[in-house]
C-alpha atoms as a PDB file:
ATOM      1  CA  UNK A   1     -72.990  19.685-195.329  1.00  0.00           C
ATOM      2  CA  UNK A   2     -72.952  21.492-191.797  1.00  0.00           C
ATOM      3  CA  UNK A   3     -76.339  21.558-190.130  1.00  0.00           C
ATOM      4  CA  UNK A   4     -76.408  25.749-190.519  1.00  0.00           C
ATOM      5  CA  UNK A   5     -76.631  25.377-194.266  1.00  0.00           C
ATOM      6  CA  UNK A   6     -79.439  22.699-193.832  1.00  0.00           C
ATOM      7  CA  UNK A   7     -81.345  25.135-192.126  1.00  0.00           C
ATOM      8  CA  UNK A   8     -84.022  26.347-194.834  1.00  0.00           C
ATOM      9  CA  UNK A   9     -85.209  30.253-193.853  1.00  0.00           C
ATOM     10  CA  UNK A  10     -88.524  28.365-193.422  1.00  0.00           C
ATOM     11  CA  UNK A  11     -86.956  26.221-190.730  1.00  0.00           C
ATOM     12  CA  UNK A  12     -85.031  29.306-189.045  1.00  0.00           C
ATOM     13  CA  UNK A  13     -88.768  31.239-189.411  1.00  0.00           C
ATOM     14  CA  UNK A  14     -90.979  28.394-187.937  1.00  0.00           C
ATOM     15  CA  UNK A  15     -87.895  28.636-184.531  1.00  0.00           C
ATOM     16  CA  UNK A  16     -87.958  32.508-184.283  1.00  0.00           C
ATOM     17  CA  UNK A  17     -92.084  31.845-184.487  1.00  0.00           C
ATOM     18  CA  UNK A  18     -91.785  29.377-181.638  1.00  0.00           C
ATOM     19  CA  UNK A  19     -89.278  31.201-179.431  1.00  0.00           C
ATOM     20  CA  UNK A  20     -91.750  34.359-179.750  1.00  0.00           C
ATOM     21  CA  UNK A  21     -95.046  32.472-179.130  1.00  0.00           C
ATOM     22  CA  UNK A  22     -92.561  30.987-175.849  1.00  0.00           C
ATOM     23  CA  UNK A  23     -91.853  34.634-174.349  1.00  0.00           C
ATOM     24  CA  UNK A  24     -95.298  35.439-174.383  1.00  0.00           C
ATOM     25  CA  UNK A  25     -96.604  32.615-173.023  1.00  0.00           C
ATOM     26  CA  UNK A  26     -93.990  32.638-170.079  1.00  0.00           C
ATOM     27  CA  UNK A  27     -95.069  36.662-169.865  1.00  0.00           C
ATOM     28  CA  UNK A  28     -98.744  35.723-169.557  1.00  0.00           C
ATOM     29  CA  UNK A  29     -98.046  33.421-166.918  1.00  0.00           C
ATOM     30  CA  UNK A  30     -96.167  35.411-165.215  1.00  0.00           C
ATOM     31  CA  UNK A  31     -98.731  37.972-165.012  1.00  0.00           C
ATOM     32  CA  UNK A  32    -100.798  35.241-163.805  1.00  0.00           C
ATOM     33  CA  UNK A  33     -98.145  34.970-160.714  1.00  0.00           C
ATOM     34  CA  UNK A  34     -96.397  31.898-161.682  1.00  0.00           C
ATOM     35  CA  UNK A  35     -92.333  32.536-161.393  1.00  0.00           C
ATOM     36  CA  UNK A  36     -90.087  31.532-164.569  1.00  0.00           C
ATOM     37  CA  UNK A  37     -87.701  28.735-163.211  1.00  0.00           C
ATOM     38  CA  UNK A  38     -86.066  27.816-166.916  1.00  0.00           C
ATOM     39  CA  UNK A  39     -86.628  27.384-170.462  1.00  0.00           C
ATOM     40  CA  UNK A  40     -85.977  25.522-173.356  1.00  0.00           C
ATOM     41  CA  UNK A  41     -84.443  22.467-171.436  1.00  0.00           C
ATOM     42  CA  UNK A  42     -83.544  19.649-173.681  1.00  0.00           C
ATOM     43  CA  UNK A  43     -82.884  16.376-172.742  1.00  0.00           C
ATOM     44  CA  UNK A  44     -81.914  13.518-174.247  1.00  0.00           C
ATOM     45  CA  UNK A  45     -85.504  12.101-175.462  1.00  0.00           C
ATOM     46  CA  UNK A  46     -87.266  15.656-175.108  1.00  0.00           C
ATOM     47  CA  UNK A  47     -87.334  19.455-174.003  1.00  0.00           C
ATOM     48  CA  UNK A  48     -89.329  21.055-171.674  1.00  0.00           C
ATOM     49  CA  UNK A  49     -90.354  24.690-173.043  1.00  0.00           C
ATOM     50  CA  UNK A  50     -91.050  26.372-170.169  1.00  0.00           C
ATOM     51  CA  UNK A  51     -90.567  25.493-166.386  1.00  0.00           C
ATOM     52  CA  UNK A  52     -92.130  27.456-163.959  1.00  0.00           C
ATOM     53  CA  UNK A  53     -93.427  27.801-160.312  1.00  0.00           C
ATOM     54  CA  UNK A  54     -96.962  27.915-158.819  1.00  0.00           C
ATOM     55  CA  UNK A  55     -98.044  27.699-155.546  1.00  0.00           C
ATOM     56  CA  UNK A  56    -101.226  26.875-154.372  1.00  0.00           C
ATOM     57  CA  UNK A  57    -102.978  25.448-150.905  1.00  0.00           C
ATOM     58  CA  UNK A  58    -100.291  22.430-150.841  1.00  0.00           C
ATOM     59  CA  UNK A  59     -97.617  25.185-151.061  1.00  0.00           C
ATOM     60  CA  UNK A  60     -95.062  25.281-154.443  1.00  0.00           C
ATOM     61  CA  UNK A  61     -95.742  23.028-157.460  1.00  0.00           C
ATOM     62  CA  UNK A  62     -93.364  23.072-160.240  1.00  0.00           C
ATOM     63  CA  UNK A  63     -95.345  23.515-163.166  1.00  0.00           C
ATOM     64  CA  UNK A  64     -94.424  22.016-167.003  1.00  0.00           C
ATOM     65  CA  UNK A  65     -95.484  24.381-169.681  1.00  0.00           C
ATOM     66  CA  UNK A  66     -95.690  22.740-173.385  1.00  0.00           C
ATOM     67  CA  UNK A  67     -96.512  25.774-175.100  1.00  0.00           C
ATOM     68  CA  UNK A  68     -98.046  24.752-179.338  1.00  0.00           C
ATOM     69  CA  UNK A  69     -99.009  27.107-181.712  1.00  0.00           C
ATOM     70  CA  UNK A  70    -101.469  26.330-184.250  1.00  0.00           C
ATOM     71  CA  UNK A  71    -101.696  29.082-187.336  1.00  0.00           C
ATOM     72  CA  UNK A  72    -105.085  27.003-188.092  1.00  0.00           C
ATOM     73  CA  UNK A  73    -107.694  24.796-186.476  1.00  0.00           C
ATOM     74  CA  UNK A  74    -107.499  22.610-189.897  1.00  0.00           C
ATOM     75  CA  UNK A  75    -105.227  19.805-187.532  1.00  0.00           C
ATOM     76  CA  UNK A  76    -106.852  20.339-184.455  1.00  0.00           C
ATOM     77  CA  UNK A  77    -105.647  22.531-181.353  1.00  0.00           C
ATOM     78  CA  UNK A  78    -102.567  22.845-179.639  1.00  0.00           C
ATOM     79  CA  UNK A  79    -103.286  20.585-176.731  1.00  0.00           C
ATOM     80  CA  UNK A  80    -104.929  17.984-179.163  1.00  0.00           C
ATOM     81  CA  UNK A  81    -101.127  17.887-180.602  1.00  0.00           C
ATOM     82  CA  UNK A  82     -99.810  16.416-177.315  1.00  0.00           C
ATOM     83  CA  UNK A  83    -100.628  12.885-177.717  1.00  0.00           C
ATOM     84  CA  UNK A  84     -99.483   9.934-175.864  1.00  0.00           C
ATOM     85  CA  UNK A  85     -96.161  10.073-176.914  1.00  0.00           C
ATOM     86  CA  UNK A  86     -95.353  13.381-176.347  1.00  0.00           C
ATOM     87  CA  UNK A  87     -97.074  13.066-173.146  1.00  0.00           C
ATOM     88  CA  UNK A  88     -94.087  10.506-172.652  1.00  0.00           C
ATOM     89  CA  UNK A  89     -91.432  12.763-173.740  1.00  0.00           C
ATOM     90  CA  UNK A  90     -92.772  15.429-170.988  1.00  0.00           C
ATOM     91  CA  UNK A  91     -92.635  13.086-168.199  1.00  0.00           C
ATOM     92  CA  UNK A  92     -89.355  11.690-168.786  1.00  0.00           C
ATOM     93  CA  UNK A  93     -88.350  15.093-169.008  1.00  0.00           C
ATOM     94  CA  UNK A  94     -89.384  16.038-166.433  1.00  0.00           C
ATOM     95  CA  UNK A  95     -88.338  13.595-164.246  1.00  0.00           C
ATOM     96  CA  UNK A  96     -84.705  14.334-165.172  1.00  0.00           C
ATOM     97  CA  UNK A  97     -85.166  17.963-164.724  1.00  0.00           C
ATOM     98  CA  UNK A  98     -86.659  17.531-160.966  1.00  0.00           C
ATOM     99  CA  UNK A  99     -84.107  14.814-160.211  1.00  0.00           C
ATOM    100  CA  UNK A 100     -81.152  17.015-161.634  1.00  0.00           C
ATOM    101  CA  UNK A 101     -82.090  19.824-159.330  1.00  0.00           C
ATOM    102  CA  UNK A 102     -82.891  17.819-156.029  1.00  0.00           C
ATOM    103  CA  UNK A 103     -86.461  17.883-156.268  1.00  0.00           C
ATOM    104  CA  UNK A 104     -87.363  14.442-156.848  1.00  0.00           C
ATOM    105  CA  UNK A 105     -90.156  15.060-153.731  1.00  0.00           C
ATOM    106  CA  UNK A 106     -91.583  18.224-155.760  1.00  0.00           C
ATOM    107  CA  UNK A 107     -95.359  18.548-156.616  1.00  0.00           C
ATOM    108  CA  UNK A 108     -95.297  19.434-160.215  1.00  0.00           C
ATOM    109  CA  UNK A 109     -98.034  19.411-162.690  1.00  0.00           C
ATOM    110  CA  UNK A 110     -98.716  19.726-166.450  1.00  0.00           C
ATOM    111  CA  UNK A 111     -99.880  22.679-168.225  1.00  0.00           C
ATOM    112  CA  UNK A 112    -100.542  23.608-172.444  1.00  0.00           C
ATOM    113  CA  UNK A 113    -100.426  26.675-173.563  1.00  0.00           C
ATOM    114  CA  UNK A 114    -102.380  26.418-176.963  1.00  0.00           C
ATOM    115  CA  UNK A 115    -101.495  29.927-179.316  1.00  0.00           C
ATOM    116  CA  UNK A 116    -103.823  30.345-182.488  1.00  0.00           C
ATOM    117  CA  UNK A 117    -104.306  33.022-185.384  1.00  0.00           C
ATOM    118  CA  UNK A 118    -101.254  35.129-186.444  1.00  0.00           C
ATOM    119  CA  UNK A 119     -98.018  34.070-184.876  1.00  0.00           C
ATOM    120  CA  UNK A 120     -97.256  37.942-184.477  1.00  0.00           C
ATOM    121  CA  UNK A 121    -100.065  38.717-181.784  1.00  0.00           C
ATOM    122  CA  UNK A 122    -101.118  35.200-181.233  1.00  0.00           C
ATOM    123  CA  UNK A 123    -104.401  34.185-178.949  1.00  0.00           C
ATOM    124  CA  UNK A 124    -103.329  32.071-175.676  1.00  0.00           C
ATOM    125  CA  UNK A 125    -104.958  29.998-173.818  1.00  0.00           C
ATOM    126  CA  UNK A 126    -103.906  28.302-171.166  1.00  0.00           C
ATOM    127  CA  UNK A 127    -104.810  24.511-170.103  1.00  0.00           C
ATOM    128  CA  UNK A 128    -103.772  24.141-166.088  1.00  0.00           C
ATOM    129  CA  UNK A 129    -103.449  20.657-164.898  1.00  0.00           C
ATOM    130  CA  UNK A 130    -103.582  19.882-168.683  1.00  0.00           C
ATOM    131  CA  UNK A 131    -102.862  15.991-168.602  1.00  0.00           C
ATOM    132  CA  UNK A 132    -101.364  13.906-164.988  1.00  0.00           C
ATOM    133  CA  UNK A 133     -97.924  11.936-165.270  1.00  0.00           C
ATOM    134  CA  UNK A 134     -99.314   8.551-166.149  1.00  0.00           C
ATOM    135  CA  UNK A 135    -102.573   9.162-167.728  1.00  0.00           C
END
């Protein structure tokens, strides 16, 4: 059977949720003044949902966004969710991405986005500096 028809509307539902709770993240942080640089980059091993770019006193930091939605605090919070292994998955990530666009010298950082309550008008809030490369 062809992936498409494996896709339960539940599945396609829980993506279109994700994908929306993404945009406004990235439009939050925007506001904020950081500067889109890509989204949704998969690599083998893990994605990176947002990619964006802060600067600070040091000058520009490329900043990872992992951006979880939680309809309910029954499993604990979005930032809670990235354990050790995800924290893996990040890094690795993001090593690739840096290294594929000749900035293996960049300061970058972490960041979570946690989104609660209804998925149409979820709240954000936003972790800076959420968890070190490493830790």
């Amino acid at each position: 059977m062809p992936a498409a028809e494996r896709r339960t509307p539940r599945r396609l539902d829980r993506r279109a949720r994700g994908a929306g709770v993404e945009a406004l993240a990235q439009r939050e942080l925007a506001a904020a003044g950081l500067r889109p640089l890509d989204a949704n980059v998969a690599f083998r091993g893990g994605e990176l949902d947002l990619v964006m770019l802060d600067r600070d006193r040091d000058g520009d930091v490329v900043v990872f966004v992992e951006v979880r939605y939680r309809g309910d605090a029954g499993h604990g919070g979005g930032a809670e969710s990235v354990d050790f292994r995800k924290r893996r998955r990040l890094e690795r990530a993001a090593r690739l991405f840096l290294h594929r666009h000749g900035l293996d010298e960049a300061h970058c950082r972490f960041d979570v986005v946690e989104a609660g309550g209804d998925a149409a008008a979820p709240r954000l809030h936003w972790i800076r500096d959420a968890f070190r490369a490493g830790e």
